[in-house]
C-alpha atoms as a PDB file:
ATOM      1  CA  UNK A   1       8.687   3.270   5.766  1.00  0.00           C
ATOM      2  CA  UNK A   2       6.656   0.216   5.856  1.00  0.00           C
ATOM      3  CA  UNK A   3       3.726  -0.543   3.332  1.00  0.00           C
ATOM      4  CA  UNK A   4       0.739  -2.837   3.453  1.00  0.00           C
ATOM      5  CA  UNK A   5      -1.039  -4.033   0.414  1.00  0.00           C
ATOM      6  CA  UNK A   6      -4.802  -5.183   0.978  1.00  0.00           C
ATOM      7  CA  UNK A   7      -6.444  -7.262  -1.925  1.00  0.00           C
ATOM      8  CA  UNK A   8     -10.209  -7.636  -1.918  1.00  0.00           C
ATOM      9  CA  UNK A   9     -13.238  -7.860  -4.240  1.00  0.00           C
ATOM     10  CA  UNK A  10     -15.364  -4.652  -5.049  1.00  0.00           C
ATOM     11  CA  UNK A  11     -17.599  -3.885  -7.684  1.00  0.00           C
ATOM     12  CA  UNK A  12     -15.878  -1.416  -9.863  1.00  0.00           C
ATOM     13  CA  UNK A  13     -19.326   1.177  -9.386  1.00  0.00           C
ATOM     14  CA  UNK A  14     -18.782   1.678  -5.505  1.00  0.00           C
ATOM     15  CA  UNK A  15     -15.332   3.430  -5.731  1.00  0.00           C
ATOM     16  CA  UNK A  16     -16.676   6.696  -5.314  1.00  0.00           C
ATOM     17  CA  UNK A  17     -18.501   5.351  -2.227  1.00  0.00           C
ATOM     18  CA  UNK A  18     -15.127   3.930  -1.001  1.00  0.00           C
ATOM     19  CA  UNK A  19     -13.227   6.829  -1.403  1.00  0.00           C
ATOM     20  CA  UNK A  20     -16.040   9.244   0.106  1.00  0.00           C
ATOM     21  CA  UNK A  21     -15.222   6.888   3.289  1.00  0.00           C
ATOM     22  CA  UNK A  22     -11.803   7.060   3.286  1.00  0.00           C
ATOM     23  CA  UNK A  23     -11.754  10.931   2.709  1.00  0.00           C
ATOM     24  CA  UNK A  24     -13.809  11.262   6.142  1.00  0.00           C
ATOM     25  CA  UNK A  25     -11.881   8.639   7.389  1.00  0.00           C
ATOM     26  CA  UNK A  26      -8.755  10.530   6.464  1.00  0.00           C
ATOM     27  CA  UNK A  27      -9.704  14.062   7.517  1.00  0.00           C
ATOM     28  CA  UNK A  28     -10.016  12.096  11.208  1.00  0.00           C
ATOM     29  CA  UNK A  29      -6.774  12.316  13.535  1.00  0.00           C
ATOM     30  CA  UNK A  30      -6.742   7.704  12.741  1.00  0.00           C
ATOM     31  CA  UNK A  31      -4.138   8.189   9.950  1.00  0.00           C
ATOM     32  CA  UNK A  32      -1.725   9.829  12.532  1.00  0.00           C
ATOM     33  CA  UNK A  33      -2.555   7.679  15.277  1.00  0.00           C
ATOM     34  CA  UNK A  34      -1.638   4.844  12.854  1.00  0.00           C
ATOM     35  CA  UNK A  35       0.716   6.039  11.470  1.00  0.00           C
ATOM     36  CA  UNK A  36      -0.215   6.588   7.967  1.00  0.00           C
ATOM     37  CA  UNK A  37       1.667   8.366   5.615  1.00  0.00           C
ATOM     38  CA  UNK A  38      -0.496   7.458   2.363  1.00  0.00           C
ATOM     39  CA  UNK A  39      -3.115   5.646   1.305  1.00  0.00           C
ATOM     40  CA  UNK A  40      -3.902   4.786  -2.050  1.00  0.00           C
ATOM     41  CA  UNK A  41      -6.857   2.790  -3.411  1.00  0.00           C
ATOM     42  CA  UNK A  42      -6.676   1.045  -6.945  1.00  0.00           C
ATOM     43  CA  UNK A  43      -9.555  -1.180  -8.814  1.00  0.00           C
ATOM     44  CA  UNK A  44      -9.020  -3.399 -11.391  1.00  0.00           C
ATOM     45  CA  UNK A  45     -11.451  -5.705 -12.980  1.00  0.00           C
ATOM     46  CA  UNK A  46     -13.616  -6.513  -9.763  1.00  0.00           C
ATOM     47  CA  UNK A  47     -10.512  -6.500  -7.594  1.00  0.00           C
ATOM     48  CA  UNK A  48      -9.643  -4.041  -4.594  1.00  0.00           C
ATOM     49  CA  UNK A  49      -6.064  -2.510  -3.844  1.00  0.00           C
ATOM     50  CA  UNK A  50      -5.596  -0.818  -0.955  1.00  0.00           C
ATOM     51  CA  UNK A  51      -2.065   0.365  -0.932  1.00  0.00           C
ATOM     52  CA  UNK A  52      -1.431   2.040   3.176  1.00  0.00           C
ATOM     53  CA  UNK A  53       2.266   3.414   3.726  1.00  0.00           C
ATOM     54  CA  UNK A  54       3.027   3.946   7.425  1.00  0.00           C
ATOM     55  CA  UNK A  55       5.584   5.638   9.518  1.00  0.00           C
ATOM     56  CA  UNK A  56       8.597   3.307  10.772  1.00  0.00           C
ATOM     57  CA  UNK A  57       8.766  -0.481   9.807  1.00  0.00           C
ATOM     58  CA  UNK A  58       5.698  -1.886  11.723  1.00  0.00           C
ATOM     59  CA  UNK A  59       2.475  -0.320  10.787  1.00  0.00           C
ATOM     60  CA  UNK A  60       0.519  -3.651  11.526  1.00  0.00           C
ATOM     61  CA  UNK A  61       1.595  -2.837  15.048  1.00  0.00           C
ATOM     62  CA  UNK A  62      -0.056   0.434  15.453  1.00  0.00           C
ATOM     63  CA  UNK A  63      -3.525  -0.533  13.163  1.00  0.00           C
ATOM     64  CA  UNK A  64      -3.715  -3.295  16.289  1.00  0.00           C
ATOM     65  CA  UNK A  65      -3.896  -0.923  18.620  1.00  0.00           C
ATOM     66  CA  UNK A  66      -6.479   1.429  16.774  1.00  0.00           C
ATOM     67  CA  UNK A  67      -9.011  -1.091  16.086  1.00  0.00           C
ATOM     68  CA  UNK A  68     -11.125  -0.739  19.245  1.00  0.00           C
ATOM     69  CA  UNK A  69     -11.748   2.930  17.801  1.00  0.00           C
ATOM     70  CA  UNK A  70     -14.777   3.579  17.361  1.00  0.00           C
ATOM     71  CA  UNK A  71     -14.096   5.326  13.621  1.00  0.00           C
ATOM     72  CA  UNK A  72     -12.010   2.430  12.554  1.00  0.00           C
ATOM     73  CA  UNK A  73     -14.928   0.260  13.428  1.00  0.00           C
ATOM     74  CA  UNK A  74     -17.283   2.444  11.826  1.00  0.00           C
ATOM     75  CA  UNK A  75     -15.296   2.551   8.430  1.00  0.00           C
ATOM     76  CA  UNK A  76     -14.658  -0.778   8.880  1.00  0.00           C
ATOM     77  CA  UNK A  77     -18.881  -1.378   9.264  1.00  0.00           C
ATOM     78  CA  UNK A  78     -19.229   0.886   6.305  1.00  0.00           C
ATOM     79  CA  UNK A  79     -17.038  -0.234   3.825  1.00  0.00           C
ATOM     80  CA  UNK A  80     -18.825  -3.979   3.919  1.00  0.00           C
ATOM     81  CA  UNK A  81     -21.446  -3.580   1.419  1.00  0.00           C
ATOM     82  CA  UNK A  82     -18.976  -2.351  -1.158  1.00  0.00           C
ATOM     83  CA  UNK A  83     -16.003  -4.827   0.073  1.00  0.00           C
ATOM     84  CA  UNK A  84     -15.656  -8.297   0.133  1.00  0.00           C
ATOM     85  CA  UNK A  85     -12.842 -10.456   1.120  1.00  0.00           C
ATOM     86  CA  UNK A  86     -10.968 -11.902  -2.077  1.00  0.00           C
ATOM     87  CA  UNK A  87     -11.424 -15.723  -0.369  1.00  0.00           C
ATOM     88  CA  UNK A  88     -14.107 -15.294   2.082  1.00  0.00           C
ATOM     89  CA  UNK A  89     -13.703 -19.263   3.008  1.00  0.00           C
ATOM     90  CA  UNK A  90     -10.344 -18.376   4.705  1.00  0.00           C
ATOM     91  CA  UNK A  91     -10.721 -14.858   5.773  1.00  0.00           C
ATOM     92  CA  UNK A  92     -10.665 -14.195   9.102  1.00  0.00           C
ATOM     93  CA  UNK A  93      -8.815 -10.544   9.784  1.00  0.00           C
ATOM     94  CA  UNK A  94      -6.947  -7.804   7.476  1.00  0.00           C
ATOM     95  CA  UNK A  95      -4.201 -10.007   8.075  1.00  0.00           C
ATOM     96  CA  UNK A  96      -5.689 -12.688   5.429  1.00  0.00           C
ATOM     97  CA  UNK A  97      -6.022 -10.275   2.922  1.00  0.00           C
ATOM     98  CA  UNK A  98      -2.466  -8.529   3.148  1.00  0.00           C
ATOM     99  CA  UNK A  99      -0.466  -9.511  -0.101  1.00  0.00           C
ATOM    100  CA  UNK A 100       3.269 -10.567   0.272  1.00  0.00           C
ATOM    101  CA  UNK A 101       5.940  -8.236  -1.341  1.00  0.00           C
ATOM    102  CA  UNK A 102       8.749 -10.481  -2.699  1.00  0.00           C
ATOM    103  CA  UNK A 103      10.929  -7.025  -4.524  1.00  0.00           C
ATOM    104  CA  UNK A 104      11.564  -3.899  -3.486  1.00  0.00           C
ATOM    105  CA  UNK A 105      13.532  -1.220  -5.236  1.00  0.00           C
ATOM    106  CA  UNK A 106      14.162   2.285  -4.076  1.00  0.00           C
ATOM    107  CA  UNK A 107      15.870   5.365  -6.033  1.00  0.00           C
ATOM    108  CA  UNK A 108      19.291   6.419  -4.216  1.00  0.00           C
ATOM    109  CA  UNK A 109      19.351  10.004  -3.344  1.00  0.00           C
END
């Protein structure tokens, strides 16, 4: 499984908004085209976590190729007056906002 961690700015009263989104967004056939397994969406202190678990080890790969959908370009369109990019000076794609994991640990089975 691979995992993507996006870090943003959102004020802390929009989540429901954000997760309304993402439910519709969700109840769509995207998440399987992309490969999504989970999503998860965390706030904390005027910061956005958006924690995306895909199928296989490149889910960048696949959310490439579903970008020219017209629902992931209207969530995308949506979710701007409640997002903001954590440094808007060097944002350019998702890609800039993706944090690095330096530790993983998984349970044995």
């Amino acid at each position: 499984m691979h995992s993507n961690l996006i870090v943003a700015r959102m004020d802390l009263g929009s989540s429901a908004e954000v997760a309304r989104l993402f439910a519709e967004f969700d109840a769509t056939e995207m998440p399987h085209r992309m490969g999504t397994r989970r999503r998860e969406l965390f706030t904390y202190r005027g910061l956005y976590f958006h924690l995306q678990d895909f199928d296989g080890q490149n889910g960048g790969d696949r959310i490439e190729e579903a970008k020219t959908d017209p629902r992931f370009v209207r969530i995308s369109a949506d979710l701007k007056p409640f997002i903001e990019a954590y440094d808007p000076a060097t944002w350019r794609s998702p890609a800039d906002a993706m944090a690095s994991r330096f530790y993983h640990w998984e349970a044995g089975e």
